[in-house]
PDB file of N, CA and C in Angstrom:
ATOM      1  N   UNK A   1      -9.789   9.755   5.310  1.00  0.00           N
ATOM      2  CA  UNK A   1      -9.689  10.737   6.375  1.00  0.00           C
ATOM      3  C   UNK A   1      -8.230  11.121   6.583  1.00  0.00           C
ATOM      4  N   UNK A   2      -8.274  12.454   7.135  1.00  0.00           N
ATOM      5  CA  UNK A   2      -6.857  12.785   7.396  1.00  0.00           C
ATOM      6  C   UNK A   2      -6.337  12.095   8.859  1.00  0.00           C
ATOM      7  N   UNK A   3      -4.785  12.564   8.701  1.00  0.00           N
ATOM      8  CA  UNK A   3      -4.180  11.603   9.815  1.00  0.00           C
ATOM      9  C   UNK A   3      -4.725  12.420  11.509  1.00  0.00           C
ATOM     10  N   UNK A   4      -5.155  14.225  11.145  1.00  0.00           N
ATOM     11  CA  UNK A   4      -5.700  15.144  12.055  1.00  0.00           C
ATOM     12  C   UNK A   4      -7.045  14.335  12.490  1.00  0.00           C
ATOM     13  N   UNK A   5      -8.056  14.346  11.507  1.00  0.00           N
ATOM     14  CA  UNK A   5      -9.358  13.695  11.590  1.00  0.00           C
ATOM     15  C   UNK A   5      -9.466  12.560  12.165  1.00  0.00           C
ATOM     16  N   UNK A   6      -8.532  11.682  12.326  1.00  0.00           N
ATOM     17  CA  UNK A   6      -8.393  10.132  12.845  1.00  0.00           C
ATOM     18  C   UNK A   6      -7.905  10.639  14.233  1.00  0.00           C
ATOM     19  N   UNK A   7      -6.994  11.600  14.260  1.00  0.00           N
ATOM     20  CA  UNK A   7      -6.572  11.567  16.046  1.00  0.00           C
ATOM     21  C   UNK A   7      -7.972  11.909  16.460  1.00  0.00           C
ATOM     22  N   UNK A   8      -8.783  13.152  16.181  1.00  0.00           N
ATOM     23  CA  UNK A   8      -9.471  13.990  17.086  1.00  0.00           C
ATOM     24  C   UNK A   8     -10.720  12.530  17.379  1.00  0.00           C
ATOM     25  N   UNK A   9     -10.917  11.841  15.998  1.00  0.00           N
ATOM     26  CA  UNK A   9     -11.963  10.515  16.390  1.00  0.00           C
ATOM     27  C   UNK A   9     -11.470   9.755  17.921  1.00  0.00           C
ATOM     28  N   UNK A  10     -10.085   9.627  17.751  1.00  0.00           N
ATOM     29  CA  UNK A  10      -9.893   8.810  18.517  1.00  0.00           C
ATOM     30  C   UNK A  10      -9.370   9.473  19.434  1.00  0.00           C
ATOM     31  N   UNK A  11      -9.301  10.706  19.453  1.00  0.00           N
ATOM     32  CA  UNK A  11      -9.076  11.353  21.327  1.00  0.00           C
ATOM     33  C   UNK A  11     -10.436  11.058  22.050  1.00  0.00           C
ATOM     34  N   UNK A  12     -11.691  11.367  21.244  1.00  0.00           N
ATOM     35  CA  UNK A  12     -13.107  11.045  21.557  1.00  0.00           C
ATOM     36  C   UNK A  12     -13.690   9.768  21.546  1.00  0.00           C
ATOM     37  N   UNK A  13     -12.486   8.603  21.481  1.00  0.00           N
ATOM     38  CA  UNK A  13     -13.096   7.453  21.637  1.00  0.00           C
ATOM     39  C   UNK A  13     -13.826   7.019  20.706  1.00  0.00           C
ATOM     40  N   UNK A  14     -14.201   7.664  19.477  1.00  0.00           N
ATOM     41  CA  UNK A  14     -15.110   7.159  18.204  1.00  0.00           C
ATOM     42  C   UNK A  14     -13.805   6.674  16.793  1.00  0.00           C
ATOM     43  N   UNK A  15     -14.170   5.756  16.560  1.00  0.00           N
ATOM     44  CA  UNK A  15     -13.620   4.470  15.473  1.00  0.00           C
ATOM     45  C   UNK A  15     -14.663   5.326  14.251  1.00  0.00           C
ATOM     46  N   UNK A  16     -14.506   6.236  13.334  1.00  0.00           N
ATOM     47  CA  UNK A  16     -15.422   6.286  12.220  1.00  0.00           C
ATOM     48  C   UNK A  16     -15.940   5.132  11.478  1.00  0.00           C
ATOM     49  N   UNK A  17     -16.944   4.960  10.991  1.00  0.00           N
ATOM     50  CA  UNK A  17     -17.554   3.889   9.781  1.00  0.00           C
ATOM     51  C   UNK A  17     -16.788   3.933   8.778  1.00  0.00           C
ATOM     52  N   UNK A  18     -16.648   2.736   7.893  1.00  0.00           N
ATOM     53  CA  UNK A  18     -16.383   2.663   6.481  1.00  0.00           C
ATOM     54  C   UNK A  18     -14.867   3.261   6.085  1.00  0.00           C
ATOM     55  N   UNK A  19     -14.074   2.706   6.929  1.00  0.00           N
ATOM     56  CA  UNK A  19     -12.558   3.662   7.220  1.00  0.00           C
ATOM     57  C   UNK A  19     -11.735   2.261   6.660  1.00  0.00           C
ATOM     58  N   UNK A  20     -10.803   2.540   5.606  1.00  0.00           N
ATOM     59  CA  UNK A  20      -9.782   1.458   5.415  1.00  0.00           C
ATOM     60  C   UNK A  20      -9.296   0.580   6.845  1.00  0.00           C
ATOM     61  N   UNK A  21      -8.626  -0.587   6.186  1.00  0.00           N
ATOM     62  CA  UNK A  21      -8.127  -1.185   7.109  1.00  0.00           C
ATOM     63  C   UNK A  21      -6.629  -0.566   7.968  1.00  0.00           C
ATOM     64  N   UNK A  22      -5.534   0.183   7.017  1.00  0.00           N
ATOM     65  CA  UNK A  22      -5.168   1.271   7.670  1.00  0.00           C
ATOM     66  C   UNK A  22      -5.550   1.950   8.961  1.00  0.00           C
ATOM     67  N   UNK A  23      -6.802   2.633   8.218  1.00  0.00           N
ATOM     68  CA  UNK A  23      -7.199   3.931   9.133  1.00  0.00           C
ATOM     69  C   UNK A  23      -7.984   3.512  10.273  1.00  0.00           C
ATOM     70  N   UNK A  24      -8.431   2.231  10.165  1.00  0.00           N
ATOM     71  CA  UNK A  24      -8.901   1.560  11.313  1.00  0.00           C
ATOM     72  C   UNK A  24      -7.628   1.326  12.523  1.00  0.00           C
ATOM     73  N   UNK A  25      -6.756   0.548  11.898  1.00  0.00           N
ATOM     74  CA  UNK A  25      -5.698   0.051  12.902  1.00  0.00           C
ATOM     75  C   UNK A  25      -4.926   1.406  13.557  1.00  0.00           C
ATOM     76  N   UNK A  26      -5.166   2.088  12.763  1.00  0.00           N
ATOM     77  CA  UNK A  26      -4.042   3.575  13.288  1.00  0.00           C
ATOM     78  C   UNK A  26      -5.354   4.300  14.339  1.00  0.00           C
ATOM     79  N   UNK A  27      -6.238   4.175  14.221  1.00  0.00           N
ATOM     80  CA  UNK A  27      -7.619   5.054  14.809  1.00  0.00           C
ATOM     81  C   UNK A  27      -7.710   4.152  16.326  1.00  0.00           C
ATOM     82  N   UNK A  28      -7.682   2.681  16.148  1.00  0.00           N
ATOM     83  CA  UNK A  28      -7.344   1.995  17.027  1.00  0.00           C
ATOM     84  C   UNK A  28      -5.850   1.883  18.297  1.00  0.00           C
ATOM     85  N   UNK A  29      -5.164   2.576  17.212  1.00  0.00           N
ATOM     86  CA  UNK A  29      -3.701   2.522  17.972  1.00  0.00           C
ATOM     87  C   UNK A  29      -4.045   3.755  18.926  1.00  0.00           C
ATOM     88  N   UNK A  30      -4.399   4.928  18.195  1.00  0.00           N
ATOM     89  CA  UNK A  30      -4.279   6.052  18.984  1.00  0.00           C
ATOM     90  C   UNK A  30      -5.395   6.186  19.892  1.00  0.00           C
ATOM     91  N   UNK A  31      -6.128   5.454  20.106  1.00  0.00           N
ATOM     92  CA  UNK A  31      -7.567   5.741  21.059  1.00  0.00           C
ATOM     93  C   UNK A  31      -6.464   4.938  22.055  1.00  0.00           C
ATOM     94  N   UNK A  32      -5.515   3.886  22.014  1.00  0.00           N
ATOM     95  CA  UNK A  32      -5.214   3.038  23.186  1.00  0.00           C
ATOM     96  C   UNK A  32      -3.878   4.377  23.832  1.00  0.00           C
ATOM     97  N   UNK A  33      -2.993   4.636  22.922  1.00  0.00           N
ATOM     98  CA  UNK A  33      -2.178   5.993  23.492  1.00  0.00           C
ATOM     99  C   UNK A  33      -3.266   7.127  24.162  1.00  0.00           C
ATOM    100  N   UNK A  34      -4.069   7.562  23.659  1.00  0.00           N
ATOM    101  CA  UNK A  34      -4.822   8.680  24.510  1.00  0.00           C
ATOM    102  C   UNK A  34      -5.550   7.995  25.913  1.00  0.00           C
ATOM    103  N   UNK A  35      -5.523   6.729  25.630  1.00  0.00           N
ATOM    104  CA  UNK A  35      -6.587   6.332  26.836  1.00  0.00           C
ATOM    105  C   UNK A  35      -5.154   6.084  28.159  1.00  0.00           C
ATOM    106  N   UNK A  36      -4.148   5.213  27.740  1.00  0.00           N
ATOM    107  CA  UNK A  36      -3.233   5.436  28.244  1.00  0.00           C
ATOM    108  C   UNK A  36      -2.259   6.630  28.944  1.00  0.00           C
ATOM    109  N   UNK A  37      -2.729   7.725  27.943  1.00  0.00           N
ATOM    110  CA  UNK A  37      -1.926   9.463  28.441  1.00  0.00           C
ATOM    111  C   UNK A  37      -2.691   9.847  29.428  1.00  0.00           C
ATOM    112  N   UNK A  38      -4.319   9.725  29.378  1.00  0.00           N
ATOM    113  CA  UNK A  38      -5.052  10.260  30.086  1.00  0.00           C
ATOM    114  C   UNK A  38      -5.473   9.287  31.785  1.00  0.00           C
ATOM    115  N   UNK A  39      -5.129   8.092  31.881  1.00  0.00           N
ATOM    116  CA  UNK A  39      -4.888   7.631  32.791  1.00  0.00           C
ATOM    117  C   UNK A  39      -3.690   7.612  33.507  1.00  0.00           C
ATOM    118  N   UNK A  40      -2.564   8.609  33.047  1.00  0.00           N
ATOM    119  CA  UNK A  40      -1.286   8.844  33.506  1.00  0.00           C
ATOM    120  C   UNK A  40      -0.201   7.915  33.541  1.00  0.00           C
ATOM    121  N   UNK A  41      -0.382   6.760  32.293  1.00  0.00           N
ATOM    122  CA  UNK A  41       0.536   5.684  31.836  1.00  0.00           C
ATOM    123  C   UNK A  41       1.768   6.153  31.519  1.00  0.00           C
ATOM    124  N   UNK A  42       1.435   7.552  30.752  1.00  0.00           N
ATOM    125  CA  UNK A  42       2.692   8.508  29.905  1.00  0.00           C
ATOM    126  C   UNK A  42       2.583   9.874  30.314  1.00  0.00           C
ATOM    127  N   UNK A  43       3.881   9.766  30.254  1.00  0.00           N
ATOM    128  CA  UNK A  43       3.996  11.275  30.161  1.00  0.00           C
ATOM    129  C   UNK A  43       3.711  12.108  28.887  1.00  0.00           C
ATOM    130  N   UNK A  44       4.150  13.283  29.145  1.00  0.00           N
ATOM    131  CA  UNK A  44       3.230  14.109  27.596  1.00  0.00           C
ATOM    132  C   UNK A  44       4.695  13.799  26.622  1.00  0.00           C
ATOM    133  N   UNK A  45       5.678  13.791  26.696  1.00  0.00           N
ATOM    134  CA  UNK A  45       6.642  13.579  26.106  1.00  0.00           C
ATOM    135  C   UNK A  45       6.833  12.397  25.717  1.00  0.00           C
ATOM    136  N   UNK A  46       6.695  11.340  25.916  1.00  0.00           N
ATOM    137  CA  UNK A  46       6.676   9.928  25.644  1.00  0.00           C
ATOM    138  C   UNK A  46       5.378   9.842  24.992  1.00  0.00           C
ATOM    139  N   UNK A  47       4.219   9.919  25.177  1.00  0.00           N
ATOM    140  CA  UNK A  47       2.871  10.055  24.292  1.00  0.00           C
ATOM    141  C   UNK A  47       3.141  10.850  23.399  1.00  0.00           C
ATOM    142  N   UNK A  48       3.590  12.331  23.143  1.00  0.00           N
ATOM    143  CA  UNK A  48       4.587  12.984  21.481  1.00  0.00           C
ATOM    144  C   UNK A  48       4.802  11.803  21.135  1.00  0.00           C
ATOM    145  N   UNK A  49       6.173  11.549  21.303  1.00  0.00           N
ATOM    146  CA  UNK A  49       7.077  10.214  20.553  1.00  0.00           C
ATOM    147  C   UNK A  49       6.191   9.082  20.174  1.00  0.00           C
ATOM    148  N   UNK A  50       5.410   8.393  21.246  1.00  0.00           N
ATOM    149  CA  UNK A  50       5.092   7.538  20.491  1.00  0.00           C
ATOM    150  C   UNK A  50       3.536   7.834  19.401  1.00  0.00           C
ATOM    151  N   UNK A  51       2.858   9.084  19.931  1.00  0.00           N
ATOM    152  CA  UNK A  51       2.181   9.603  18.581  1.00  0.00           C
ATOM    153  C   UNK A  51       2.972   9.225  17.463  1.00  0.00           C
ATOM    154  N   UNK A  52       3.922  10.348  17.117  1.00  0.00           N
ATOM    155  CA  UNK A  52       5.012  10.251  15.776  1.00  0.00           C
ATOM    156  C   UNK A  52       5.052   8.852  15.086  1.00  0.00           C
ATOM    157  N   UNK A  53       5.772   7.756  16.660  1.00  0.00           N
ATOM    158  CA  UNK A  53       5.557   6.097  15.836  1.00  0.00           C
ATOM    159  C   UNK A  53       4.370   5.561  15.173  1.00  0.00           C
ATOM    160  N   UNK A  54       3.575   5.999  15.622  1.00  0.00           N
ATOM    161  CA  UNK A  54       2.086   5.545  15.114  1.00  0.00           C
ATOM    162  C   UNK A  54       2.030   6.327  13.954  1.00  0.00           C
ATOM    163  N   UNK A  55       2.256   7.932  13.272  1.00  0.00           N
ATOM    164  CA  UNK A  55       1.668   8.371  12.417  1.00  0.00           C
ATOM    165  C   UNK A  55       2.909   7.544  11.487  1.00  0.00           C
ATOM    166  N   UNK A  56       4.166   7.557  11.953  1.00  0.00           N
ATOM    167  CA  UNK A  56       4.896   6.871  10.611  1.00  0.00           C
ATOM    168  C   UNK A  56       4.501   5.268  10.302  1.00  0.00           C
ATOM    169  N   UNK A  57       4.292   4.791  10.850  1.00  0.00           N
ATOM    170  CA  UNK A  57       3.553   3.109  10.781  1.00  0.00           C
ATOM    171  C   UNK A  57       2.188   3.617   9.977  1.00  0.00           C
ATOM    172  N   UNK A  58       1.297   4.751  10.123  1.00  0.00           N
ATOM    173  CA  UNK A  58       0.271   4.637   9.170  1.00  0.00           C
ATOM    174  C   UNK A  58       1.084   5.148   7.775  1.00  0.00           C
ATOM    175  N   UNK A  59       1.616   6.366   7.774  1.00  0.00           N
ATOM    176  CA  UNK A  59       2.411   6.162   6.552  1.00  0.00           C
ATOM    177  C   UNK A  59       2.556   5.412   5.830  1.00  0.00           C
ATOM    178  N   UNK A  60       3.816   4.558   6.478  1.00  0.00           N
ATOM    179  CA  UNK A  60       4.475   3.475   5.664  1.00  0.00           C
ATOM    180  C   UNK A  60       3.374   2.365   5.455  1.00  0.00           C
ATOM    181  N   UNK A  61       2.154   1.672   6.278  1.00  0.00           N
ATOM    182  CA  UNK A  61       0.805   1.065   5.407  1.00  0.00           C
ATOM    183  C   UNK A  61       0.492   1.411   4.416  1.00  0.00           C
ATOM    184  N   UNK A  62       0.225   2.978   4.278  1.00  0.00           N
ATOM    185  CA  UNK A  62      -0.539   3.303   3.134  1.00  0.00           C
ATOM    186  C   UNK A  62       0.875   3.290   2.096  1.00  0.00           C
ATOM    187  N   UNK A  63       1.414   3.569   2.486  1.00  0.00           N
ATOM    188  CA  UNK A  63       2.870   3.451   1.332  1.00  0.00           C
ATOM    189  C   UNK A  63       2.551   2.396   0.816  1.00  0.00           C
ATOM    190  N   UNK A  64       2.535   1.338   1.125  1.00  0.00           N
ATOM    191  CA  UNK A  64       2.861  -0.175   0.921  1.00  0.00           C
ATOM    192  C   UNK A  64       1.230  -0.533   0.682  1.00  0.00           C
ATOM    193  N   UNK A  65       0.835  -0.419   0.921  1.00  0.00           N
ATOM    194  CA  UNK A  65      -0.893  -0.528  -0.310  1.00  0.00           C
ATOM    195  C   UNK A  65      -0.830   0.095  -1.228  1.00  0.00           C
ATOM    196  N   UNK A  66      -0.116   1.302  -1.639  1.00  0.00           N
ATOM    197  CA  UNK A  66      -0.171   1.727  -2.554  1.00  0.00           C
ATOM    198  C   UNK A  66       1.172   1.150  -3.549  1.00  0.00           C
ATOM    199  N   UNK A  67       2.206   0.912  -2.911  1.00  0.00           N
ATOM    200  CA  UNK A  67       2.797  -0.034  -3.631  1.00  0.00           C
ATOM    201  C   UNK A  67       2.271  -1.292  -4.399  1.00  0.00           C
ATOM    202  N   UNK A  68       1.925  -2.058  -3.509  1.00  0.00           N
ATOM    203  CA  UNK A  68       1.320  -3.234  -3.564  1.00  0.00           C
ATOM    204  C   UNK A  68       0.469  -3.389  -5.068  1.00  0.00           C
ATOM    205  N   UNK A  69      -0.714  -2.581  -4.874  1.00  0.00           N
ATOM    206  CA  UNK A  69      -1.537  -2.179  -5.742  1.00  0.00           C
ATOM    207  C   UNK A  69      -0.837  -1.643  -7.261  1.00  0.00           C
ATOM    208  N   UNK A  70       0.443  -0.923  -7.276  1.00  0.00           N
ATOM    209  CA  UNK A  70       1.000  -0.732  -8.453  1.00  0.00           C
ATOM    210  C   UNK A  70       1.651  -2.137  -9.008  1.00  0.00           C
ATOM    211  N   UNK A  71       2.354  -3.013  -7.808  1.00  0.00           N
ATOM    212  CA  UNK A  71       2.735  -3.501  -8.333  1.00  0.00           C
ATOM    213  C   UNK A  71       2.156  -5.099  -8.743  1.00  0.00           C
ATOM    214  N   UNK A  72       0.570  -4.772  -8.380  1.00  0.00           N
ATOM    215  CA  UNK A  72      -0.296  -6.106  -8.785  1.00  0.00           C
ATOM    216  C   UNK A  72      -0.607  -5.456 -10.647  1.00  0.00           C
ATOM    217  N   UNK A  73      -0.820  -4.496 -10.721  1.00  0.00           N
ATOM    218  CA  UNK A  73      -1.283  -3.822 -11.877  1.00  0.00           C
ATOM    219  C   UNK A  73       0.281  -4.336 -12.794  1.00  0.00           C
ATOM    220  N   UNK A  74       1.261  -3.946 -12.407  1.00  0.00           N
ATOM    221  CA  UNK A  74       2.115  -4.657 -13.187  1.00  0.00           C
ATOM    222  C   UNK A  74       2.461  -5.680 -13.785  1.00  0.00           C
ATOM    223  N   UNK A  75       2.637  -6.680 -12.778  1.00  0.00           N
ATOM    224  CA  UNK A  75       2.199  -8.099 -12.815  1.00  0.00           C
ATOM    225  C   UNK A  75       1.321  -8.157 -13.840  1.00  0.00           C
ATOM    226  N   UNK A  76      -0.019  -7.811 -13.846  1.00  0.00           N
ATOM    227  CA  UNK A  76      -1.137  -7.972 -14.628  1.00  0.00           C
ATOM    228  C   UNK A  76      -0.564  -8.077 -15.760  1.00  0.00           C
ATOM    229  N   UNK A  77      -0.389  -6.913 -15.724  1.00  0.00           N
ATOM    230  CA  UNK A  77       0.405  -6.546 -17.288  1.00  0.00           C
ATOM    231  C   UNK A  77       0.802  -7.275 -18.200  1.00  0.00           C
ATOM    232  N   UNK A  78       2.589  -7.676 -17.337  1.00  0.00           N
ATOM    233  CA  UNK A  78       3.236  -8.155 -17.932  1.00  0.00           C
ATOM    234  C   UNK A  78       2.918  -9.438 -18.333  1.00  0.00           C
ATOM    235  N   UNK A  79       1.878 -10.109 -17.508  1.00  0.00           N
ATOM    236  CA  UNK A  79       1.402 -11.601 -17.685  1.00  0.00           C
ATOM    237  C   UNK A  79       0.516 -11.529 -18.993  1.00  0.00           C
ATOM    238  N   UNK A  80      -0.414 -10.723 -19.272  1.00  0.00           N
ATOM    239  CA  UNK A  80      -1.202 -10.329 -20.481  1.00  0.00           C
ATOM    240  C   UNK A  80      -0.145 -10.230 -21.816  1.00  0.00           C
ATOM    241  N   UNK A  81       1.000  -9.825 -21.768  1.00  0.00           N
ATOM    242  CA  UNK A  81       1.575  -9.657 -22.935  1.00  0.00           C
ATOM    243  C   UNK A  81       2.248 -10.554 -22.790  1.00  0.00           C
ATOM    244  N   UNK A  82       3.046 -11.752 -21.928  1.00  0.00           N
ATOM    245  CA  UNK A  82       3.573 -12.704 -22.633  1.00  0.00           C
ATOM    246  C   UNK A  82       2.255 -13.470 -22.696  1.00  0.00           C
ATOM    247  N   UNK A  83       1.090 -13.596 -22.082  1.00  0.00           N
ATOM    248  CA  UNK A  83       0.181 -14.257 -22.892  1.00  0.00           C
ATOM    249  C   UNK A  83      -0.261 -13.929 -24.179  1.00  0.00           C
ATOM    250  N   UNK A  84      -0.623 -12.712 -24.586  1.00  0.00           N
ATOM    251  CA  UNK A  84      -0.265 -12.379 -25.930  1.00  0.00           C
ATOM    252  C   UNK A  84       0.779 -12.878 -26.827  1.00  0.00           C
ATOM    253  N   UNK A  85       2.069 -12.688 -26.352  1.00  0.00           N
ATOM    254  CA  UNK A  85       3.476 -12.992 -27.246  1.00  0.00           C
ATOM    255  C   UNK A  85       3.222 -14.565 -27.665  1.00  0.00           C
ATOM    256  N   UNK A  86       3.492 -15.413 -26.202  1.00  0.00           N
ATOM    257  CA  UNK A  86       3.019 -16.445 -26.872  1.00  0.00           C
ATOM    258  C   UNK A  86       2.001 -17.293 -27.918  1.00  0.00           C
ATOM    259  N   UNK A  87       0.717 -16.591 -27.437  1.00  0.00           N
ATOM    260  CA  UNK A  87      -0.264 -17.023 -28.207  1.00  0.00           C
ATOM    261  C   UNK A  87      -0.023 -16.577 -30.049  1.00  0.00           C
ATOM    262  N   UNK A  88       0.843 -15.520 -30.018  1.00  0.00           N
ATOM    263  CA  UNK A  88       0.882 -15.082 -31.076  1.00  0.00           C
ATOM    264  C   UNK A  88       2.081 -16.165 -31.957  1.00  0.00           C
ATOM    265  N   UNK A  89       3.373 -16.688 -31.053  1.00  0.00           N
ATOM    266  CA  UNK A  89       4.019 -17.077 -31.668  1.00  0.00           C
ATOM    267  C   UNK A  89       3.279 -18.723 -31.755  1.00  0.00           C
ATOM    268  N   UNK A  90       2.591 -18.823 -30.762  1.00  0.00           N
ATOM    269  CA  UNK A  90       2.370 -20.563 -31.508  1.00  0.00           C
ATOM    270  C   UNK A  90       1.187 -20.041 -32.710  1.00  0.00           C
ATOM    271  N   UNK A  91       0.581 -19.430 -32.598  1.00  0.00           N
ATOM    272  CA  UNK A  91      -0.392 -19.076 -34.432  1.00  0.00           C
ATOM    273  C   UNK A  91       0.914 -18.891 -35.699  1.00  0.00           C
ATOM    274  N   UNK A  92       2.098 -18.236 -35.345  1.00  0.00           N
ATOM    275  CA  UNK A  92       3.305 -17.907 -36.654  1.00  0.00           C
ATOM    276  C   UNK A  92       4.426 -17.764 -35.558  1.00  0.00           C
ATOM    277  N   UNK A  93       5.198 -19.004 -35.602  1.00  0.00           N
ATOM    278  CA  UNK A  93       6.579 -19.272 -35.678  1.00  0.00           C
ATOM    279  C   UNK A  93       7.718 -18.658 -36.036  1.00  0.00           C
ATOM    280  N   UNK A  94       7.712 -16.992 -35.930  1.00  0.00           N
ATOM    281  CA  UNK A  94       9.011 -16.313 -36.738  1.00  0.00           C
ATOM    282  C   UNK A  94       9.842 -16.134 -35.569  1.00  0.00           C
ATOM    283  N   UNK A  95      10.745 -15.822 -36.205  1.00  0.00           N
ATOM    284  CA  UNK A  95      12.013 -15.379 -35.074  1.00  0.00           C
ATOM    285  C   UNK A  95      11.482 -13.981 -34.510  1.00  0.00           C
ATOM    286  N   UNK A  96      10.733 -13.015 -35.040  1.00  0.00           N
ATOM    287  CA  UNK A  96      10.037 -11.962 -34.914  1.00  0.00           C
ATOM    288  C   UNK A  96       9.315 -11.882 -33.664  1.00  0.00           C
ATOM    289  N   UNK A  97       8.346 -13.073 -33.585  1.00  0.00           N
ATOM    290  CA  UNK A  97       7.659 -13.410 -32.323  1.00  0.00           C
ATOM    291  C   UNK A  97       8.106 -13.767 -31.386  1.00  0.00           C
ATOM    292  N   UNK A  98       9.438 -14.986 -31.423  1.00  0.00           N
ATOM    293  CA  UNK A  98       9.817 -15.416 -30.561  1.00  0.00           C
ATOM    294  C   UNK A  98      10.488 -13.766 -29.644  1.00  0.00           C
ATOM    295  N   UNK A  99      11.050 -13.042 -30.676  1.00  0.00           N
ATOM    296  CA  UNK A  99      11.827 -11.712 -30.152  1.00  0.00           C
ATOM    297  C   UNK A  99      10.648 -10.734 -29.074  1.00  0.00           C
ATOM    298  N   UNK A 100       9.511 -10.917 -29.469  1.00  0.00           N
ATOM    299  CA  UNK A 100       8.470 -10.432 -28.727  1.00  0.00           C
ATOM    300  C   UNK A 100       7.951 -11.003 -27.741  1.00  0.00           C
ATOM    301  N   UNK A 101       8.019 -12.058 -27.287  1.00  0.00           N
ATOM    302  CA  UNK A 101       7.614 -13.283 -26.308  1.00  0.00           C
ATOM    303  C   UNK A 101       9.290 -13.062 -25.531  1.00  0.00           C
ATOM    304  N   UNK A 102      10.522 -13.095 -25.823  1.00  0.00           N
ATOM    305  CA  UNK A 102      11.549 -12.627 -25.006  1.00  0.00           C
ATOM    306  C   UNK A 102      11.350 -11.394 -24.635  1.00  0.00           C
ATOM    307  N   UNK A 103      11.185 -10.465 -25.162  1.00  0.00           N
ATOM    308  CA  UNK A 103      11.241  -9.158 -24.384  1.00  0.00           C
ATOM    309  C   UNK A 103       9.685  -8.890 -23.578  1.00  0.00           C
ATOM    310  N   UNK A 104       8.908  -9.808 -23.574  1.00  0.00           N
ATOM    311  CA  UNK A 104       7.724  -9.361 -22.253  1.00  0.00           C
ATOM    312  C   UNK A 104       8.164 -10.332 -21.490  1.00  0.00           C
ATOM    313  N   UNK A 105       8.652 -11.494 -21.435  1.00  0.00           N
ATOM    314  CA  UNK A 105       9.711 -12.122 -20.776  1.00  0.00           C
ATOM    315  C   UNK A 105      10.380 -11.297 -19.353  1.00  0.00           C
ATOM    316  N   UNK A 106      11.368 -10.740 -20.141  1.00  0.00           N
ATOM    317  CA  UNK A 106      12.026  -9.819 -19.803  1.00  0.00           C
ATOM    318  C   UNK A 106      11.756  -8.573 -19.098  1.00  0.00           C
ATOM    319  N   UNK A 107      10.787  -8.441 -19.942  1.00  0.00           N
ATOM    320  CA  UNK A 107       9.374  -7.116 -19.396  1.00  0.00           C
ATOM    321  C   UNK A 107      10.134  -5.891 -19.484  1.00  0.00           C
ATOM    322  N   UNK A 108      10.775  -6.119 -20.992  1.00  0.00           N
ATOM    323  CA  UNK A 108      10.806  -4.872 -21.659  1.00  0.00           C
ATOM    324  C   UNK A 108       9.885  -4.378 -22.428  1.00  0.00           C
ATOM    325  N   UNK A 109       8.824  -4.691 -22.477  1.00  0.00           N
ATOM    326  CA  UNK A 109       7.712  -4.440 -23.454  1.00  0.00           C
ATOM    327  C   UNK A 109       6.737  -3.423 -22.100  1.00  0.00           C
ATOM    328  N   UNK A 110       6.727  -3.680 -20.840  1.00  0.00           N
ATOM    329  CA  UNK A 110       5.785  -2.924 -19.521  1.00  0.00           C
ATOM    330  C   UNK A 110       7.041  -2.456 -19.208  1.00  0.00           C
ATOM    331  N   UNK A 111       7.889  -1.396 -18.671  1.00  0.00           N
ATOM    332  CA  UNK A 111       8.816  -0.480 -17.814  1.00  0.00           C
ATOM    333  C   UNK A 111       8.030  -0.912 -16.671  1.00  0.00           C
ATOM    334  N   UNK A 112       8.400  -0.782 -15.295  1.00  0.00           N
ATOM    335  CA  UNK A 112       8.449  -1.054 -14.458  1.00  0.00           C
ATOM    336  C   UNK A 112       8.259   0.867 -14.247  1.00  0.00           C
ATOM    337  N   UNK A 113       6.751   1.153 -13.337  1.00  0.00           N
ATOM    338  CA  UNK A 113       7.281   2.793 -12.919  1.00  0.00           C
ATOM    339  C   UNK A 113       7.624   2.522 -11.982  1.00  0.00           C
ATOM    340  N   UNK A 114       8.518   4.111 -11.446  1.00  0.00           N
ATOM    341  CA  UNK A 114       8.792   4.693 -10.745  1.00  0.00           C
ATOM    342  C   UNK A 114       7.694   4.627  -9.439  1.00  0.00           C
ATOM    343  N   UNK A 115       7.853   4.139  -7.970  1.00  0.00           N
ATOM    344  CA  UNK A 115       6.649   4.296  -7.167  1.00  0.00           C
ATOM    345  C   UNK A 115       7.410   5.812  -6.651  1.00  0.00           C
TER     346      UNK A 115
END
């Protein structure tokens, strides 16, 4: 859902079904700011601002799951090819292998992307 679609849920007090853990906590944040604006806790200017804090905190979650997630896939990776390298150098002993078992080591064999 969009970050629009999550306010209007939660100006109306409705939490959607089947919503990340994200979009839960942010759907949750903003039902407690609207319930708060509308009982006259805030002013409309201070409820802006702290809207804004809330949409950048969902941001930066989903940033960071999506990090996360690249950088478990990496990991993966790189663990698969020095398990490879190795397995390969204890079957043949060359300096060849060992050179291939250092560089996933190293984890020049996976680049690291760009997030």
């Amino acid at each position: 859902m969009t970050v629009d679609e999550l306010c209007v849920s939660a100006l109306n007090g409705h939490i959607p079904p089947n919503l990340t853990i994200e979009e839960e906590v942010f759907c949750l944040r903003m039902c407690r700011l609207y319930e708060k604006f509308k009982r006259g806790e805030m002013n409309t200017e201070s409820a802006r601002l702290e809207k804004q804090k809330e949409i950048k905190k969902y941001n930066d979650s989903i940033k960071m799951r999506e990090f996360r997630a690249k950088q478990t896939l990496h990991t993966t990776a790189m663990w698969k090819e020095i398990e490879s390298t190795s397995s390969a150098y204890r079957l043949n002993k060359t300096i060849e292998n060992v050179d291939k078992l250092v560089d996933a080591i190293d984890g020049k064999v996976h680049k690291w992307k760009e997030i």
